[in-house]
Protein backbone atom coordinates (compact mmCIF):
# COMPACT_ATOMS: atom_id res chain seq x y z
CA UNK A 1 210.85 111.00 227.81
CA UNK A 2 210.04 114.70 227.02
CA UNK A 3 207.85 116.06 228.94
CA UNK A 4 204.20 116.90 226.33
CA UNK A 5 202.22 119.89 225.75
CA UNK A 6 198.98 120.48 225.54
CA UNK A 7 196.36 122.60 223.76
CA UNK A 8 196.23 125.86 225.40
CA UNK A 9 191.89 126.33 224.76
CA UNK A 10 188.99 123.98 223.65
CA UNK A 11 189.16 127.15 220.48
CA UNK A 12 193.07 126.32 220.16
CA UNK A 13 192.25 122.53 219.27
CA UNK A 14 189.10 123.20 217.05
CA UNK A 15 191.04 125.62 215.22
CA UNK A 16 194.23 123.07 214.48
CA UNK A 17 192.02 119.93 214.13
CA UNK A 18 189.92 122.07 211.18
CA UNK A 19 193.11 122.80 209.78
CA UNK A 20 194.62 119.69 209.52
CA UNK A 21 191.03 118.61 207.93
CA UNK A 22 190.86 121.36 205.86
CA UNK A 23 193.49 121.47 202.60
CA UNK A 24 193.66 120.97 199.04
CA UNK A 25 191.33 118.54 199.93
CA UNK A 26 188.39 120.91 200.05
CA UNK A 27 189.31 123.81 197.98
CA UNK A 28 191.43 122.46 195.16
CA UNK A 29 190.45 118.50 195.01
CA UNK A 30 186.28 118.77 195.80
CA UNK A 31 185.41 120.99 193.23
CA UNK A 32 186.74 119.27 191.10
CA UNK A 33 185.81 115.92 192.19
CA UNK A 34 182.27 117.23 191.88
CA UNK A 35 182.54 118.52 188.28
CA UNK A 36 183.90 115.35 186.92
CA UNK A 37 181.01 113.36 188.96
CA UNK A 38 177.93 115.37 187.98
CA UNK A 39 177.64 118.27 190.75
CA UNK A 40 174.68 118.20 192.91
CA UNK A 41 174.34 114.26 193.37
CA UNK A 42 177.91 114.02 194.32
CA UNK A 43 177.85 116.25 196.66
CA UNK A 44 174.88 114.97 198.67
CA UNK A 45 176.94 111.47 198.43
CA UNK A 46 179.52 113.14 200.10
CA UNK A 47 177.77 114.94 202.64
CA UNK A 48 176.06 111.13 203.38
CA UNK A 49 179.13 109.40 203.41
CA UNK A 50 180.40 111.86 205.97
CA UNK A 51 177.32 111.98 208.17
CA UNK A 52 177.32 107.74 207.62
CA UNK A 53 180.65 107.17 208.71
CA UNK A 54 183.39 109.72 208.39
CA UNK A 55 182.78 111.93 211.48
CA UNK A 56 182.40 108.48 213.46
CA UNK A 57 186.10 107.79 212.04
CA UNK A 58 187.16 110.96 213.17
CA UNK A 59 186.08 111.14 216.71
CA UNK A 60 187.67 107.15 216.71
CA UNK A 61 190.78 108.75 216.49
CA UNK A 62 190.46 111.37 218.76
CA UNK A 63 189.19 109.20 221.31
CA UNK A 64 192.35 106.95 220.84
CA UNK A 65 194.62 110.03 221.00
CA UNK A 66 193.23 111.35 224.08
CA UNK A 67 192.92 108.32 225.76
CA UNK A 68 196.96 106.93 225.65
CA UNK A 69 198.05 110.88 225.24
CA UNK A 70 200.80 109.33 223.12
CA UNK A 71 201.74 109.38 219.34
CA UNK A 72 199.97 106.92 216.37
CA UNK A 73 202.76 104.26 217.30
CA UNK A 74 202.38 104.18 220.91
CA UNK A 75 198.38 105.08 221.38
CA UNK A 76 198.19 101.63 219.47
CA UNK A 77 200.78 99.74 221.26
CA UNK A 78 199.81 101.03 224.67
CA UNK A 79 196.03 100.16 224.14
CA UNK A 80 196.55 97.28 222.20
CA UNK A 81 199.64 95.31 222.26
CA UNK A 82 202.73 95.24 220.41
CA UNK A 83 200.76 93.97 217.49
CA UNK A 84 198.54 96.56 216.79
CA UNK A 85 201.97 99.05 216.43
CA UNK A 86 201.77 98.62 213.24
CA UNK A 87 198.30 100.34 212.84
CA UNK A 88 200.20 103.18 214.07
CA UNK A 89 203.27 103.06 212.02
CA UNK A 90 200.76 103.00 208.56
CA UNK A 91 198.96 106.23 210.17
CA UNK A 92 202.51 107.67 210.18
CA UNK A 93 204.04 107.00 207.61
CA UNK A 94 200.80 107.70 205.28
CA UNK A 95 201.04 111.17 206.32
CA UNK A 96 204.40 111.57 205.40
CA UNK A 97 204.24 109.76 201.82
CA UNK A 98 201.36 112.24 201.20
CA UNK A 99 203.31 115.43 202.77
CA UNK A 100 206.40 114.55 200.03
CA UNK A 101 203.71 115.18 197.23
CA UNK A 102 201.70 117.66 198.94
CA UNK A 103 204.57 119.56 199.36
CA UNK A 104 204.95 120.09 195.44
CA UNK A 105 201.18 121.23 194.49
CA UNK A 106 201.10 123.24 197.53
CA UNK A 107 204.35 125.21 195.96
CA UNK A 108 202.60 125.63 192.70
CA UNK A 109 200.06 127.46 195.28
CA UNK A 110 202.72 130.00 195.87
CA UNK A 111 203.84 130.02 192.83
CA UNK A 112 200.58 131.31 191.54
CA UNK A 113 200.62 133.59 193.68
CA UNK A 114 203.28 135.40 192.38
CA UNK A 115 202.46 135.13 189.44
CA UNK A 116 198.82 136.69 189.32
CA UNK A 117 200.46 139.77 191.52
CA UNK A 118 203.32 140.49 188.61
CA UNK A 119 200.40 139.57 185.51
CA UNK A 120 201.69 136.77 184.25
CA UNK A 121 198.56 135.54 183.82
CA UNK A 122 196.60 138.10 182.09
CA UNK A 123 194.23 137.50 179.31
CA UNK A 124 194.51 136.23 175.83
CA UNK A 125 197.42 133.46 177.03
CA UNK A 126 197.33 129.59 176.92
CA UNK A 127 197.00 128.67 180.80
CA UNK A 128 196.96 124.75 180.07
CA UNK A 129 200.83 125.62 178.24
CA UNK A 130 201.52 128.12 180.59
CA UNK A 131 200.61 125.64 183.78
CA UNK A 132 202.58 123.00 181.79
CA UNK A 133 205.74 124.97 181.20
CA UNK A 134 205.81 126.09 184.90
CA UNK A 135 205.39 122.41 186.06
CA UNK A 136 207.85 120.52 183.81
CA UNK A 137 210.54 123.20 184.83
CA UNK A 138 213.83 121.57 186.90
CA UNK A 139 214.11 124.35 189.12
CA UNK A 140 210.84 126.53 190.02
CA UNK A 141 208.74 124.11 191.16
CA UNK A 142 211.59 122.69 193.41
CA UNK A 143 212.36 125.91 194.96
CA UNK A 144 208.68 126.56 195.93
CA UNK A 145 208.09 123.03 197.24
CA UNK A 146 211.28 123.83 199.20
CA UNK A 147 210.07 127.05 200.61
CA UNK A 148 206.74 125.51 201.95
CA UNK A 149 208.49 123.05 203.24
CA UNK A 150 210.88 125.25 205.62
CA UNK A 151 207.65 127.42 206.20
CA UNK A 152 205.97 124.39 207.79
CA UNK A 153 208.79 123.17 209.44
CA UNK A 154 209.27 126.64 211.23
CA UNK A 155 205.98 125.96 212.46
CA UNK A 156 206.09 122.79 213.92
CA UNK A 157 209.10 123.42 215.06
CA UNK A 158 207.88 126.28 217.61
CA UNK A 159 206.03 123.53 219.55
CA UNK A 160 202.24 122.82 219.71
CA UNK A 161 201.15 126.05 221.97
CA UNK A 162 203.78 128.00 220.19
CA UNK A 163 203.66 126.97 216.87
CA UNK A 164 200.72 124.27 215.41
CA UNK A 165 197.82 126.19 218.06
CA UNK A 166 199.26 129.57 217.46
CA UNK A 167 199.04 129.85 213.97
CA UNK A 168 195.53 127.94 213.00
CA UNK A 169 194.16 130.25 215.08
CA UNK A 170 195.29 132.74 212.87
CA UNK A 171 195.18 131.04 209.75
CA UNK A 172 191.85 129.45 209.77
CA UNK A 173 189.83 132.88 210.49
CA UNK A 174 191.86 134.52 207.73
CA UNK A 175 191.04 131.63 205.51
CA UNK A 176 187.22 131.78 206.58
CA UNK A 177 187.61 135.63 205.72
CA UNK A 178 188.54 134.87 202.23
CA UNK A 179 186.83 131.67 201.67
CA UNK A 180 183.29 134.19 201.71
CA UNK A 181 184.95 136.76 200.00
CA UNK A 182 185.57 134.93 197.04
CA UNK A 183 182.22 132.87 197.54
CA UNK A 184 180.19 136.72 197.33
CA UNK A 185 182.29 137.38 194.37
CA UNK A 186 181.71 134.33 192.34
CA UNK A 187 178.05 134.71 192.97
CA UNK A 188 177.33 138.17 191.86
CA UNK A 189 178.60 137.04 187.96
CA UNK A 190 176.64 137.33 185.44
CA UNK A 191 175.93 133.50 184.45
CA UNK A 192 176.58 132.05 188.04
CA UNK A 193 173.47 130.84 188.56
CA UNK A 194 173.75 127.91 185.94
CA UNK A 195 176.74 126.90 188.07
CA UNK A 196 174.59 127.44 191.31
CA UNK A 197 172.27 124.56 189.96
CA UNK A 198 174.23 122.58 188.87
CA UNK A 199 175.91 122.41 192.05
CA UNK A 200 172.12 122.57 194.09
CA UNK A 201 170.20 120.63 192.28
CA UNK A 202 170.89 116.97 192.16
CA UNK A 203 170.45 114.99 188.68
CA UNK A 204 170.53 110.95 190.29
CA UNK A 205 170.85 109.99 186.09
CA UNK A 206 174.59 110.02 186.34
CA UNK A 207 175.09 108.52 189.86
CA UNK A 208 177.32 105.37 189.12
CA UNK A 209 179.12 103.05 191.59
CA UNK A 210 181.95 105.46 190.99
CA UNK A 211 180.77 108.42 192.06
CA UNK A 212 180.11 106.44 195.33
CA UNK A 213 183.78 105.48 194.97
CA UNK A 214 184.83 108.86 194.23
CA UNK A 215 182.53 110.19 197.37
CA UNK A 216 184.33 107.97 199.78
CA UNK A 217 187.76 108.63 199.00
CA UNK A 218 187.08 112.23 199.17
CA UNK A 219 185.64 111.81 202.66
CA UNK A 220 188.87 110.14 203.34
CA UNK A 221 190.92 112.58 201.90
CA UNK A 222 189.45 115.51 203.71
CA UNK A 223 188.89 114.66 207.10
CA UNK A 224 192.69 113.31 207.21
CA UNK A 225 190.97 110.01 208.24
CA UNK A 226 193.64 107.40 208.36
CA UNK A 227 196.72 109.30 208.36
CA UNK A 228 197.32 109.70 212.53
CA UNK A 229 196.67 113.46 212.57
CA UNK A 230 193.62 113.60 214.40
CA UNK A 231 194.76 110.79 216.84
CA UNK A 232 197.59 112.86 217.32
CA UNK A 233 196.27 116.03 217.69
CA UNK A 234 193.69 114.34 220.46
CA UNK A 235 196.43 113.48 222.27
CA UNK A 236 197.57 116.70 222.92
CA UNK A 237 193.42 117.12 224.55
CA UNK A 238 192.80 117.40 228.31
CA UNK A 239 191.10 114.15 229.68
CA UNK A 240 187.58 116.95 231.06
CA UNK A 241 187.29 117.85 226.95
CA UNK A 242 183.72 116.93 225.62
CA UNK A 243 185.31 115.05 222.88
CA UNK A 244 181.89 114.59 220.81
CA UNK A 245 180.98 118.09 220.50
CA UNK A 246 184.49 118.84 219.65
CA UNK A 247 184.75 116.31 216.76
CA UNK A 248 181.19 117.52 215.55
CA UNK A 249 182.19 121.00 215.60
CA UNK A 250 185.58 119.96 213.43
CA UNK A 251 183.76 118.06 211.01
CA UNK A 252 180.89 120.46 210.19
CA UNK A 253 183.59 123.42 209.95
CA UNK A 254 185.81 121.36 206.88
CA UNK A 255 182.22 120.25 205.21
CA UNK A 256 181.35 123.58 205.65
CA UNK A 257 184.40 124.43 203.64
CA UNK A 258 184.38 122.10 201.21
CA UNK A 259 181.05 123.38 200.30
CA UNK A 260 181.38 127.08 200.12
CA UNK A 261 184.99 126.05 197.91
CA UNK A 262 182.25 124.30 195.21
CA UNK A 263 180.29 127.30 195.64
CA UNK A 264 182.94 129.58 194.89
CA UNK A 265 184.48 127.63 191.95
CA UNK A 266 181.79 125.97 189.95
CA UNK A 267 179.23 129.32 189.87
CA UNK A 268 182.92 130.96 188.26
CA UNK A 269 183.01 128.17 185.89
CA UNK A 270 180.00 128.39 184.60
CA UNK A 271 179.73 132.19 184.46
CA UNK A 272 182.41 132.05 181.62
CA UNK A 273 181.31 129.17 180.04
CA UNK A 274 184.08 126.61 181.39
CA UNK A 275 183.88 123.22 181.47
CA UNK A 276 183.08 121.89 185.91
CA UNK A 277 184.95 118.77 184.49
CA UNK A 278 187.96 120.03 183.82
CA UNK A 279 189.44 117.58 186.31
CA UNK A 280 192.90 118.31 188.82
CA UNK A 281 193.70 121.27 185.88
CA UNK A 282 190.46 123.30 187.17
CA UNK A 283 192.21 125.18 189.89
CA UNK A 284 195.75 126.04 187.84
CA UNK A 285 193.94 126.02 184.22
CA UNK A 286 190.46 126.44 183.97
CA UNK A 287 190.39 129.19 187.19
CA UNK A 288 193.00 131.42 186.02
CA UNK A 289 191.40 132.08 182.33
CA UNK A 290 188.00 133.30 184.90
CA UNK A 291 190.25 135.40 186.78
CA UNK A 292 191.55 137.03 183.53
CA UNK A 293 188.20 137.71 182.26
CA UNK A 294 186.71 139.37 185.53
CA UNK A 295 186.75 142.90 186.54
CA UNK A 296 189.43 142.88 189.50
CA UNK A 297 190.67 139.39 188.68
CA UNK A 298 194.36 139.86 189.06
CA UNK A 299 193.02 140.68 193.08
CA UNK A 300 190.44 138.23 193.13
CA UNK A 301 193.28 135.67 191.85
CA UNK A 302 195.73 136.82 194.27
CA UNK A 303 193.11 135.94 197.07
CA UNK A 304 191.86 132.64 195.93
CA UNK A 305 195.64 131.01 195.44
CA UNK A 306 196.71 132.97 199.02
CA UNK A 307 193.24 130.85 200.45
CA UNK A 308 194.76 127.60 198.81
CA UNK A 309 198.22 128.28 200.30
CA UNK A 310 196.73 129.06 203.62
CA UNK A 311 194.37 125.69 203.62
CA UNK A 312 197.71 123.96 202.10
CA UNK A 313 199.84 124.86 205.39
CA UNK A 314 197.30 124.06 207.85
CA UNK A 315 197.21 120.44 206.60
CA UNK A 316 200.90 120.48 206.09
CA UNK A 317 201.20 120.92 209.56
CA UNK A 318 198.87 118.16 210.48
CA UNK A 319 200.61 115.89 208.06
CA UNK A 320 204.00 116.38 209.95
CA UNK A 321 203.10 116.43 213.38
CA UNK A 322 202.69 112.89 213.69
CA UNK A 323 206.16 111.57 212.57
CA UNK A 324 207.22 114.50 215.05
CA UNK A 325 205.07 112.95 217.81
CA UNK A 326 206.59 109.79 217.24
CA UNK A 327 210.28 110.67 217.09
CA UNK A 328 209.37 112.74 220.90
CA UNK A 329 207.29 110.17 222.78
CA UNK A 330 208.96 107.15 221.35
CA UNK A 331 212.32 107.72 220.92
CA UNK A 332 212.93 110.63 223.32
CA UNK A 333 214.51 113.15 220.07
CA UNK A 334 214.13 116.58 220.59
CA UNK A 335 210.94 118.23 218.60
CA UNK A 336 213.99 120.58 216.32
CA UNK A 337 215.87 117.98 215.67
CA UNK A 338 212.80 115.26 214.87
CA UNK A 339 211.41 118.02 212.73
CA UNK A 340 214.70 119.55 210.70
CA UNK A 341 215.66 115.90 209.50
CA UNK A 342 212.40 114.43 208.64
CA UNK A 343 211.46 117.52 206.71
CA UNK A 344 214.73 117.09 204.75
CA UNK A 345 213.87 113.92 204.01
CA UNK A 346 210.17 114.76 203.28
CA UNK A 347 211.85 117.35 200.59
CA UNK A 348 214.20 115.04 198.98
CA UNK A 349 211.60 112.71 198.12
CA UNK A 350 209.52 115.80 196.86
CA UNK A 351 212.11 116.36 194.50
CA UNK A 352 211.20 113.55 191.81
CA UNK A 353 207.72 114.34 192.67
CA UNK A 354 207.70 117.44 191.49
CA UNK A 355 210.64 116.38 188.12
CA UNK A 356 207.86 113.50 187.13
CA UNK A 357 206.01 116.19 185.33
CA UNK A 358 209.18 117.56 183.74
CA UNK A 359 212.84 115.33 183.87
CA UNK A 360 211.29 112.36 185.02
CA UNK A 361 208.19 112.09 182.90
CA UNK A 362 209.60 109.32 181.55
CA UNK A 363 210.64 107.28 184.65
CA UNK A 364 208.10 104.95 185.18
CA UNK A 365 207.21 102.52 188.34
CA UNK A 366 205.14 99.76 187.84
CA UNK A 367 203.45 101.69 185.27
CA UNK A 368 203.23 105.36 186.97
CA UNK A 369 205.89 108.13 187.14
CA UNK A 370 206.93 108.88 190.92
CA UNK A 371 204.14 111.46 191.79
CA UNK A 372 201.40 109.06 190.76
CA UNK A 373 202.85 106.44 192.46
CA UNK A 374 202.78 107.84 195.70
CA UNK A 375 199.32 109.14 195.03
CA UNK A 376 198.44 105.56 194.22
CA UNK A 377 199.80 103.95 197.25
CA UNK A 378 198.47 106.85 199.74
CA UNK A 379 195.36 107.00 198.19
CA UNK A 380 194.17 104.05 197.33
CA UNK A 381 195.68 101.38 199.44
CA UNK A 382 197.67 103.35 202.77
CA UNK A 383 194.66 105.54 203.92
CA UNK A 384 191.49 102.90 203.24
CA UNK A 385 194.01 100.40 205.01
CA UNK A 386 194.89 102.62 207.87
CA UNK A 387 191.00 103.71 208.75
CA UNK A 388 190.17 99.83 208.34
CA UNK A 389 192.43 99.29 211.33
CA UNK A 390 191.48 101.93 213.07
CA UNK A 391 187.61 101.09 212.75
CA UNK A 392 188.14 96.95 213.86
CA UNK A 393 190.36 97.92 216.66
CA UNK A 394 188.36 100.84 218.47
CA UNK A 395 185.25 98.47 217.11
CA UNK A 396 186.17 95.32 218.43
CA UNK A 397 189.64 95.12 220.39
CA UNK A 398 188.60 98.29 222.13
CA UNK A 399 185.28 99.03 222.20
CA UNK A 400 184.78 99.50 226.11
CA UNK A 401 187.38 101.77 226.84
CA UNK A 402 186.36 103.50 223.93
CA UNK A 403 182.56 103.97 224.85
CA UNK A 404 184.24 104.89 228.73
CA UNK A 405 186.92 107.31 227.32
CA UNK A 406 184.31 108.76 224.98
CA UNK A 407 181.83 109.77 227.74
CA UNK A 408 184.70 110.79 229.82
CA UNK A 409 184.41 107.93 232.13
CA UNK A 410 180.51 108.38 232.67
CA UNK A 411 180.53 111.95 233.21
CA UNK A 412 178.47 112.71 229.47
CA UNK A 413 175.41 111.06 228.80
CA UNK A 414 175.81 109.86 225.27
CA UNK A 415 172.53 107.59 224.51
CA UNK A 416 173.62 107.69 220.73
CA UNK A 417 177.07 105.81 221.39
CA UNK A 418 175.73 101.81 220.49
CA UNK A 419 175.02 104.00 217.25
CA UNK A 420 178.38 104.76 216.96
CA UNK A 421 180.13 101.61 217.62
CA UNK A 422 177.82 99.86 215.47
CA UNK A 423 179.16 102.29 212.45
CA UNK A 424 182.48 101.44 213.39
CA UNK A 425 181.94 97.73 213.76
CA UNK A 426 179.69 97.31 210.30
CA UNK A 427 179.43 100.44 208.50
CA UNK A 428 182.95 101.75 207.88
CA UNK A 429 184.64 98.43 207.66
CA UNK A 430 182.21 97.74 204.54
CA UNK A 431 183.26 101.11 203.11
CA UNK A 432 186.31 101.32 203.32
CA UNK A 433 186.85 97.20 202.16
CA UNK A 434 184.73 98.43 199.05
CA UNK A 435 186.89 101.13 198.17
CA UNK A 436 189.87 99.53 198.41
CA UNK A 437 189.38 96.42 196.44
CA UNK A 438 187.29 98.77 193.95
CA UNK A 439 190.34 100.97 193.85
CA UNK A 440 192.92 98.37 192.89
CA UNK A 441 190.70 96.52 190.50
């Protein structure tokens, strides 16, 4: 078996564990998740839900990954038997159904990019056409999902000191950089403060069972909960790391995030007199007509898609890695040659992704084109699954070596840990049962 890196620093792993937490999932999918579920009230959901159980879910991975320093597949089979493999193989393979759509909306990223540098989105146009024509095309689209896909390949490709550590520290302070840029901006309109309270002040009259709904899968989403990247990337931890702290640390910096991207976006909205409930269309709709109509927007537009991009990649990353990890510890393939194939393969099946809004519009599977469908099954039934599986077995197959492990065998004096095993025992399996069946019915 090839021999496994590790995280060079403590700073190294905070940095790539944020990233693979923070993505679309905070900057482009919570806004607008929170404007389409009444702002403030969804949002202090959220942070509940997160405090509740989803940093508890988090550090259950970590302490899995550390533990068996091996990949989803064999951290489960090592620790638990041959029949708990298949936990690992649904973390997996998760990742990489989500990575083949992820691929295409982080393209239109790029794509956006461009096109607020050359002012192709100046005032006076249709954006909802213009976002439509650019979408349905054969060709574009394809050709940017490609090119973030060989950008994040040459990444994981260069190894984990080399490449995944390497970067995120890079990335993630530049994203930070911008993140409060934008946020300053946003705020100093004339009009954001209507947008401030709605986002800051809660109004409970709109709270429905949904919202809860909506609350947890975002949690989900976010803190790649479910999907093997965290277990993965604790495997690549030192056995002296204070794992809590760590975990803590990761899960305050994508909140953190997430909220400054609602405070960035919905103050904007408002300022202009936009609708917060736009839906998915806020970011590549709704956010380039606000651009247009501030002083400096072609810059400030520039910025906010190069942030998206930026949070995009780091969670790319993340999303890859574990296949990778599993291809090297399990089967003994080099890390190139694990990563060139199953990022051709991740591409391909980005490819009617990204036509099912243009060629294959039409093509319908069991009553959703291909990019839905792959939503759908990620979504709604891979990740709640996945995190169930995770929560019984560190809960109840493995709750002593866990409680061990997590106090690095004795060494940290952790009087809240019965708190966390009882979340993982009762709370999250509750949850995430809820939002499952709730989600398919």
């Amino acid at each position: 078996m090839n021999a496994r890196e590790n995280w060079g620093s403590r700073f190294g792993f905070i940095m790539a564990a944020a990233g693979s937490a923070v993505g679309l999932g905070n900057i482009w999918r919570f806004p607008y998740m929170t404007g389409t579920n009444g702002g403030a009230a969804f949002l202090l959901i959220y942070l509940g839900i997160i405090i509740a159980f989803g940093l508890s879910l988090a550090m259950a991975e970590m302490v899995l990954g550390r533990a068996a320093q091996r990949s989803a597949v064999g951290a489960f089979r090592t620790m638990g038997g041959r029949r708990w493999a298949v936990a690992g193989y649904m973390g997996i393979v998760t990742g990489f159904v989500i990575l083949s759509f992820y691929i295409v909306v982080a393209g239109w990223t790029l794509a956006y990019i461009v096109m607020m540098a050359r002012g192709a989105l100046g005032a006076g146009q249709n954006y909802g056409d213009l976002f439509g024509a650019f979408v349905s095309s054969p060709v574009e689209p394809i050709a940017y999902a490609g090119l973030f896909m060989l950008v994040t390949a040459l990444v994981v490709a260069s190894g984990i000191g080399a490449g995944i550590e390497r970067w995120n520290k890079v990335l993630m302070p530049a994203l930070f950089a911008l993140l409060l840029i934008l946020v300053v901006r946003s705020l100093t309109l004339p009009g954001a403060a209507k947008g401030v309270e709605y986002y800051l002040v809660p109004d409970f009259s709109e709270v429905t069972a949904g919202t809860f709904r909506s609350a947890i899968a975002q949690a989900f989403f976010s803190l790649s909960i479910g999907m093997g990247t965290m277990l993965t990337y604790g495997s690549y931890l030192g056995k002296h790391e204070r794992l809590p702290s760590a975990a803590l640390t990761v899960v305050l910096i994508d909140t953190t995030v997430a909220v400054l991207a609602g405070l960035m976006i919905l103050p904007a909205v408002f300022a202009y007199g936009l609708n917060p409930g736009e839906g998915p269309g806020l970011t590549f709709v709704t956010l380039p007509a606000v651009f247009a109509a501030m002083p400096f927007g072609a810059l400030f537009g520039v910025l906010f898609f190069t942030l998206l991009a930026i949070a995009a990649l780091t969670s790319a990353i993340s999303l890859l890695e574990p296949m990778i990890a599993y291809f090297v510890d399990e089967r003994g393939v080099s890390r190139a040659r694990a990563v060139w194939i199953m990022s051709a393969i991740c591409f391909a099946l980005g490819i009617p992704a990204s036509l099912s809004f243009g060629a294959m519009a039409g093509v319908k599977f069991f009553g959703f084109n291909w990019f839905d469908l792959m939503d759908f099954l990620a979504n709604t039934i891979m990740l709640p699954i996945g995190g169930l599986l995770l929560a019984i077995f560190i809960g109840w197959f493995w709750s002593k070596p866990a409680l061990a492990a997590l106090s690095n065998q004795g060494a940290l004096h952790q009087p809240w840990a019965p708190v966390w095993m009882f979340v993982l025992r009762f709370v999250a399996p509750v949850g995430i049962v809820w939002i499952l069946l709730s989600g398919l019915f």
